[in-house]
C-alpha atoms as a PDB file:
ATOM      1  CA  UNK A   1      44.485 217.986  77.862  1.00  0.00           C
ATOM      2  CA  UNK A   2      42.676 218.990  74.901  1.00  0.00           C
ATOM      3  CA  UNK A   3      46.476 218.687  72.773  1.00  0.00           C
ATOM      4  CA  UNK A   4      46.485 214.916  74.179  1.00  0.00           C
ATOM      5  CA  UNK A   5      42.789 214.469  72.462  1.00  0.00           C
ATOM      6  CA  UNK A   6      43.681 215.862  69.420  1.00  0.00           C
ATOM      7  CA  UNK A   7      47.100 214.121  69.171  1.00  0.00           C
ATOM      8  CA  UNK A   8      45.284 210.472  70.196  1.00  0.00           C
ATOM      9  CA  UNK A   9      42.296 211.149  67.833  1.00  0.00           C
ATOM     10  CA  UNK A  10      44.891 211.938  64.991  1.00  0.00           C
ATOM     11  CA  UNK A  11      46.591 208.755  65.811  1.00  0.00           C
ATOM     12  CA  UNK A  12      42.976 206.906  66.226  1.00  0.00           C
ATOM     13  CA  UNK A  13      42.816 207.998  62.363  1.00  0.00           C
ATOM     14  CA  UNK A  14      45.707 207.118  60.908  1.00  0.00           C
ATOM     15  CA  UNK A  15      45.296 203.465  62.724  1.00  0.00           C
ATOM     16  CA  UNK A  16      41.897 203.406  61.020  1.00  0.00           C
ATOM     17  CA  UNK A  17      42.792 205.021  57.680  1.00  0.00           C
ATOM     18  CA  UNK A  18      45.769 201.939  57.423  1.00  0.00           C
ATOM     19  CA  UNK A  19      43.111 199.163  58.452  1.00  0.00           C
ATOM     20  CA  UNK A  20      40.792 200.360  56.070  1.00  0.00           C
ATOM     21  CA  UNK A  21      43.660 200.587  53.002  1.00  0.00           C
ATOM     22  CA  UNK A  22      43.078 198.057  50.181  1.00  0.00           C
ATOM     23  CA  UNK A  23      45.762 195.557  50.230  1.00  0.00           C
ATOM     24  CA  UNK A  24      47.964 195.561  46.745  1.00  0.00           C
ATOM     25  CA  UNK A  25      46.613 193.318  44.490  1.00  0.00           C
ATOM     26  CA  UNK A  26      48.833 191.619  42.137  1.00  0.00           C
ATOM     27  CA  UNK A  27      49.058 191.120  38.708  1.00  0.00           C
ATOM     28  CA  UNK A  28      48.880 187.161  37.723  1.00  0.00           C
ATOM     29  CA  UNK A  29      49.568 186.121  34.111  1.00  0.00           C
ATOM     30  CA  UNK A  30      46.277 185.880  32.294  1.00  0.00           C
ATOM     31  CA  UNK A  31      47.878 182.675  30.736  1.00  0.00           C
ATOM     32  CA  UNK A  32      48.066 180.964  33.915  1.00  0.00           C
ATOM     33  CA  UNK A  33      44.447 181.666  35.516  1.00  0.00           C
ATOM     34  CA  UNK A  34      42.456 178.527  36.525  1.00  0.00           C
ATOM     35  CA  UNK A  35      45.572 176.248  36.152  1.00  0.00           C
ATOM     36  CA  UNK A  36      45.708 173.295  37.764  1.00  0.00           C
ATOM     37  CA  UNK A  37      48.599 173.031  40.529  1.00  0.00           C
ATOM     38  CA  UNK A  38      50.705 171.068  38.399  1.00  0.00           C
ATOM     39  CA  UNK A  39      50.855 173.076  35.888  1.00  0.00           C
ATOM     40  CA  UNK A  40      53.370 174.976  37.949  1.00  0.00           C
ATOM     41  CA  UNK A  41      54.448 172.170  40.287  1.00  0.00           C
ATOM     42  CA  UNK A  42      54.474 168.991  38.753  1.00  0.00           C
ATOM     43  CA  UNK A  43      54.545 166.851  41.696  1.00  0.00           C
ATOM     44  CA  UNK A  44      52.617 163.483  42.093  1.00  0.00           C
ATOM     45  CA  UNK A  45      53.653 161.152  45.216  1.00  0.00           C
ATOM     46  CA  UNK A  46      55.123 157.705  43.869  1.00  0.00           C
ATOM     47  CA  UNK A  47      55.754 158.537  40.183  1.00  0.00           C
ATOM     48  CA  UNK A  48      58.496 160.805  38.603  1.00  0.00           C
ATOM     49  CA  UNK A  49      56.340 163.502  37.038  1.00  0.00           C
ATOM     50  CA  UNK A  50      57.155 166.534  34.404  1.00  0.00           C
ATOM     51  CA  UNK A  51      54.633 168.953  32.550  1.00  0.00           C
ATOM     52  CA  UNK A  52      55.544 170.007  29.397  1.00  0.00           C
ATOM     53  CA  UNK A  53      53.404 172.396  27.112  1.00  0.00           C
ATOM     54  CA  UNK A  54      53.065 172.934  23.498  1.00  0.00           C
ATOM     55  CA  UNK A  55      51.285 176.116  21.293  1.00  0.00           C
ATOM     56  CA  UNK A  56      48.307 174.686  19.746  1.00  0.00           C
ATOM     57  CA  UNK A  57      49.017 174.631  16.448  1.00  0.00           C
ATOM     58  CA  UNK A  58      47.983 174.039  13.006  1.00  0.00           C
ATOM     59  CA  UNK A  59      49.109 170.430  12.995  1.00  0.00           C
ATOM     60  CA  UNK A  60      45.840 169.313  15.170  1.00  0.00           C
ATOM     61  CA  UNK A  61      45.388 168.263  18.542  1.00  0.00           C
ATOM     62  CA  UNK A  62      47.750 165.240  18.117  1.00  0.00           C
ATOM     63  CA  UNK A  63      50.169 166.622  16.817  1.00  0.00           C
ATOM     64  CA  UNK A  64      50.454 169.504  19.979  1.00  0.00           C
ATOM     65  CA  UNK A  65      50.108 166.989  22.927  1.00  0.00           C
ATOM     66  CA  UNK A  66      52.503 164.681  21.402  1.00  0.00           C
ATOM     67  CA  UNK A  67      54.666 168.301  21.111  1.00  0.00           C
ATOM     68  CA  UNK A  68      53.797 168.614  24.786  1.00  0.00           C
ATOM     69  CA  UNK A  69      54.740 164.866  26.479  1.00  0.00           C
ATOM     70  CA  UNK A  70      58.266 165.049  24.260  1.00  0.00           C
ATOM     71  CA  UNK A  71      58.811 168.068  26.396  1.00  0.00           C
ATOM     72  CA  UNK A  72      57.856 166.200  29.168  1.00  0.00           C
ATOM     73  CA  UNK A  73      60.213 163.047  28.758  1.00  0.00           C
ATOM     74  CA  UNK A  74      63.164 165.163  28.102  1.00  0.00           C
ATOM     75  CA  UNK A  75      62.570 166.951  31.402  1.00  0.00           C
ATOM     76  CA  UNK A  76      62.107 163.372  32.947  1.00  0.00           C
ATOM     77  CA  UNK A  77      65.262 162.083  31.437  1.00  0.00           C
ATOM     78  CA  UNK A  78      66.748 164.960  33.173  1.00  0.00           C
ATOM     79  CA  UNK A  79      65.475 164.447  36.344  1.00  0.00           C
ATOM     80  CA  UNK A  80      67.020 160.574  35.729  1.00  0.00           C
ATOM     81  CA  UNK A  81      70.188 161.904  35.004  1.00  0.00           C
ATOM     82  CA  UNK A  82      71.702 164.671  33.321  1.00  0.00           C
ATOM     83  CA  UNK A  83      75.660 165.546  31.981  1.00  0.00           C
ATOM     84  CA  UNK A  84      76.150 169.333  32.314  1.00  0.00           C
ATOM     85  CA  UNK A  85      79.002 170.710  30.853  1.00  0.00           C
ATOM     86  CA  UNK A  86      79.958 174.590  32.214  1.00  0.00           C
ATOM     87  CA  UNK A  87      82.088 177.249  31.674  1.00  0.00           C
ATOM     88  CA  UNK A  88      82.272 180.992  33.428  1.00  0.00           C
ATOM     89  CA  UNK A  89      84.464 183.331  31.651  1.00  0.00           C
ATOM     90  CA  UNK A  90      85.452 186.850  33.946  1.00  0.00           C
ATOM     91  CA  UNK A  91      87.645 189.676  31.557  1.00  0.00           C
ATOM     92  CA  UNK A  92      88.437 192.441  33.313  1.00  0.00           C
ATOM     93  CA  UNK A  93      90.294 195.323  31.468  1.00  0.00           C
ATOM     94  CA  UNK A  94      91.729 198.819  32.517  1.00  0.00           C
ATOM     95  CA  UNK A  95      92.757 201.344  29.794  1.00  0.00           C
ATOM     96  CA  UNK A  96      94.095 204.545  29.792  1.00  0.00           C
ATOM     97  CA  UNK A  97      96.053 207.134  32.846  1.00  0.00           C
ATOM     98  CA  UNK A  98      94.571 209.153  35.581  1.00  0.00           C
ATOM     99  CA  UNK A  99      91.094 210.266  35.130  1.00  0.00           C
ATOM    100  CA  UNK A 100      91.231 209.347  31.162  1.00  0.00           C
ATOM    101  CA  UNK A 101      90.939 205.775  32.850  1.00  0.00           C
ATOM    102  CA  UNK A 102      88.333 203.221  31.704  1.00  0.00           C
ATOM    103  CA  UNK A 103      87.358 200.060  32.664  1.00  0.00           C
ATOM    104  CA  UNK A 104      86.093 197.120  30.634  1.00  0.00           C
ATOM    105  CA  UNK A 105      84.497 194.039  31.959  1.00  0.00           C
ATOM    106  CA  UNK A 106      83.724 191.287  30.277  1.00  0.00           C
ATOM    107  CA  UNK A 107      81.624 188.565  31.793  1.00  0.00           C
ATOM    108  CA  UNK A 108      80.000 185.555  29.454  1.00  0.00           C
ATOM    109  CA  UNK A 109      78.268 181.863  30.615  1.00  0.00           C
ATOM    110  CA  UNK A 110      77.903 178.440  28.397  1.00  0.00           C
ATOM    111  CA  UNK A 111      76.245 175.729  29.523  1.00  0.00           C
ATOM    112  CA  UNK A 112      74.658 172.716  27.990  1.00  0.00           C
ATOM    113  CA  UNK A 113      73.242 169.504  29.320  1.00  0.00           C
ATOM    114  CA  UNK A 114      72.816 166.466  27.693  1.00  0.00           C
ATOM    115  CA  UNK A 115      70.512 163.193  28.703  1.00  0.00           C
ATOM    116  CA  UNK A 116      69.795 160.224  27.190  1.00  0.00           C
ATOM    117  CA  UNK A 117      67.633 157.970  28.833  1.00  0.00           C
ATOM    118  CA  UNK A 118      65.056 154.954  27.509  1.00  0.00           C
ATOM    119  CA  UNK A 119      61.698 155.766  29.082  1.00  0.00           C
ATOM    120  CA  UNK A 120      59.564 152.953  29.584  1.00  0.00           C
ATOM    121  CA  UNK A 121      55.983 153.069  31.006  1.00  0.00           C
ATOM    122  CA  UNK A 122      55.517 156.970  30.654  1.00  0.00           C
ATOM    123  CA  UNK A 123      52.180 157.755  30.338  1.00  0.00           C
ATOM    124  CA  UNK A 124      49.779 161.168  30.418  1.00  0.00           C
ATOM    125  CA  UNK A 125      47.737 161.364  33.580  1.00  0.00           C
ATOM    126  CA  UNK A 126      46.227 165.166  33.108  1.00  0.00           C
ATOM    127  CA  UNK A 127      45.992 167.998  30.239  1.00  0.00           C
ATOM    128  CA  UNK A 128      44.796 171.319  30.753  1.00  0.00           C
ATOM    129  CA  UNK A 129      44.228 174.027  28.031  1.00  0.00           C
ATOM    130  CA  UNK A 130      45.778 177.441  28.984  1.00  0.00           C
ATOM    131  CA  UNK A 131      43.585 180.728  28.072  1.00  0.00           C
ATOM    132  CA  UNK A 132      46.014 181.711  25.621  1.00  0.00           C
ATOM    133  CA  UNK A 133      46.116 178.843  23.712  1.00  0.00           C
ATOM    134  CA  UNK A 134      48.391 176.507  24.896  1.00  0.00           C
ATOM    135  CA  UNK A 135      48.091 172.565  26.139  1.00  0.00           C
ATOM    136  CA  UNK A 136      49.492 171.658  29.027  1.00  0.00           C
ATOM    137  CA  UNK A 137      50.544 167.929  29.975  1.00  0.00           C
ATOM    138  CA  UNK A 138      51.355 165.937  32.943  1.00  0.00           C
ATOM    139  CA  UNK A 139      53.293 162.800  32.041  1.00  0.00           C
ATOM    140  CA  UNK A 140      54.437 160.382  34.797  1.00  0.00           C
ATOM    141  CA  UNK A 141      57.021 157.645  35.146  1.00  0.00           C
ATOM    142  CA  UNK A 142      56.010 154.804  37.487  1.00  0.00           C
ATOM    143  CA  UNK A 143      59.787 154.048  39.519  1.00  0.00           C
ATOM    144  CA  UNK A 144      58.800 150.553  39.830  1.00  0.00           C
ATOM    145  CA  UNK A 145      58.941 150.134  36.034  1.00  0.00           C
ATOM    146  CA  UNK A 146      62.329 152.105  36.141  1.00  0.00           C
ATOM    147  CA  UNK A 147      63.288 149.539  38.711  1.00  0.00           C
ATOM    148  CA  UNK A 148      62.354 146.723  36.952  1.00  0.00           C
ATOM    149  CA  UNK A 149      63.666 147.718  33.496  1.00  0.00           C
ATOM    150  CA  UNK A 150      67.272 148.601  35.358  1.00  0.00           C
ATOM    151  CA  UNK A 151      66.690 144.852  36.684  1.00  0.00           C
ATOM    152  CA  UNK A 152      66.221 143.070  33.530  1.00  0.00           C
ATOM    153  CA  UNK A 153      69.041 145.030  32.272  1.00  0.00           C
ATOM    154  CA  UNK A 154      71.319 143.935  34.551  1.00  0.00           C
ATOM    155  CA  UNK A 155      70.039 140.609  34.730  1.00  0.00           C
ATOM    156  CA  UNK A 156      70.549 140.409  30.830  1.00  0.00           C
ATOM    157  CA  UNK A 157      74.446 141.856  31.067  1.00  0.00           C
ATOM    158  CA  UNK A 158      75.194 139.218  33.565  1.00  0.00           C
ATOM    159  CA  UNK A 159      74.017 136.275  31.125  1.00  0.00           C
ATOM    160  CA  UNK A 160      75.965 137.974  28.383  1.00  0.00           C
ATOM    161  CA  UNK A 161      78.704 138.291  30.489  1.00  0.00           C
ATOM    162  CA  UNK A 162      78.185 134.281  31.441  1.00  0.00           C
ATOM    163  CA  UNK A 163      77.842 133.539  28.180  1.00  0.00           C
ATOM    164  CA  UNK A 164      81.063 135.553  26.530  1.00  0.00           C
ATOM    165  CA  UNK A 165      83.251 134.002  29.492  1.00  0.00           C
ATOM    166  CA  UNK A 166      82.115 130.664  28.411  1.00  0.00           C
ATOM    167  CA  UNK A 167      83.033 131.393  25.122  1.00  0.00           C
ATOM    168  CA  UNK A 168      86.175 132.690  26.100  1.00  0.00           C
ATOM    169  CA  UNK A 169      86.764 129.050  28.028  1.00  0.00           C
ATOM    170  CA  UNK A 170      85.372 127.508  24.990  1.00  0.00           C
ATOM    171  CA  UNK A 171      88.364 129.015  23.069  1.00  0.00           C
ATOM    172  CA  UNK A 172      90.994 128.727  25.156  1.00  0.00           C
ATOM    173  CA  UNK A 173      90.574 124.975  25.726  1.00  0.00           C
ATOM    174  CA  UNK A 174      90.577 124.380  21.963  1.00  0.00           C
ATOM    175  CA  UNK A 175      93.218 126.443  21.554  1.00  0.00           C
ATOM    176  CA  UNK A 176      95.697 124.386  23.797  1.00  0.00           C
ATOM    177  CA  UNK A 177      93.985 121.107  22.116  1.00  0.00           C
ATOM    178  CA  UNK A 178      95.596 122.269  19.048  1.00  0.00           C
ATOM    179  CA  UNK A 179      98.748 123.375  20.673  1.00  0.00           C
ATOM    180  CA  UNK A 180      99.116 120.182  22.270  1.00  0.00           C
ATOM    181  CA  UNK A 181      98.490 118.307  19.029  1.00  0.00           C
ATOM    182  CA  UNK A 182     100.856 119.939  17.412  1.00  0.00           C
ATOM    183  CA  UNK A 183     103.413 119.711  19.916  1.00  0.00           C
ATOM    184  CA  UNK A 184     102.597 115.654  20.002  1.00  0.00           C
ATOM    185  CA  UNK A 185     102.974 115.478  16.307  1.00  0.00           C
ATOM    186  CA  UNK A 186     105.398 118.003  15.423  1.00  0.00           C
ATOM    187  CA  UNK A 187     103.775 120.055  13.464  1.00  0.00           C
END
């Protein structure tokens, strides 16, 4: 009986000594503490939405936040549509006989991606200064004006298109006027 007592205390202690443990704390970047949500998730419902940051630097405050939304529209313009261009390259090489054998392996990535967009109606809706010196910005693109833009440009394509084909008619009937003219008098 008293083995039972000692062996259910002992376990009584452990449970309690594991309770009482500090959880592990840890480590955040010091960069990053107080940052908005955004910062790290740049997500605002109805708008596209990137945040791009910039080192303050000696050029003034301008100068870094206009550093900061061009980082911004380039990762919008991504998000719009991007051309990625990859390649994966796998060498594999064995030299040598028996256990004088060696193997070489060779293993290399290239990638690049490439956008081009025009960006119309971007515009900064936050900033937020980090703790070590850099600006953060949120820039978003209203869809509706990425709508409408793609609508206009359409719209302007067809009348170009209306307007070359009528040219084209244009031509053509002068073109057999003069054929017929000439045919008529021989020329």
């Amino acid at each position: 009986m008293k083995k039972i007592i000692l062996i259910l205390a002992a376990i009584s202690l452990l449970a309690i000594g594991c309770t009482n443990s500090q959880p592990k704390k840890e480590l955040a970047d010091p960069c990053f503490v107080g940052a908005p949500q955004w910062v790290i998730n740049p997500a605002v419902e109805g708008a596209i939405a990137a945040a791009g940051s910039a080192q303050k630097s000696a050029g003034g405050m301008q100068f870094t936040r206009d550093a900061a939304m061009a980082n911004d529209r380039s990762e919008i313009s991504r998000v719009l549509e991007v051309k990625v261009k990859t390649m994966m390259k796998d060498f594999t090489q064995v030299t040598g006989v028996g256990d004088a054998q060696t193997v070489d392996k060779v293993t290399s990535s290239v990638s690049k991606q490439i956008s081009s967009q025009v960006l119309q109606g971007t515009m900064q809706k936050d900033a937020w200064f980090s703790p070590c010196g850099e600006l953060y910005v949120l820039v978003v693109l209203d869809p509706t004006k990425v709508a409408d833009a793609t609508k206009k440009n359409v719209l302007s394509s067809m009348k170009k298109d209306e307007a070359l084909w009528q040219q084209f008619q244009s031509q053509k009937a002068q073109n057999e006027l003069d054929a017929a003219v000439d045919k008529e008098f021989g020329q």
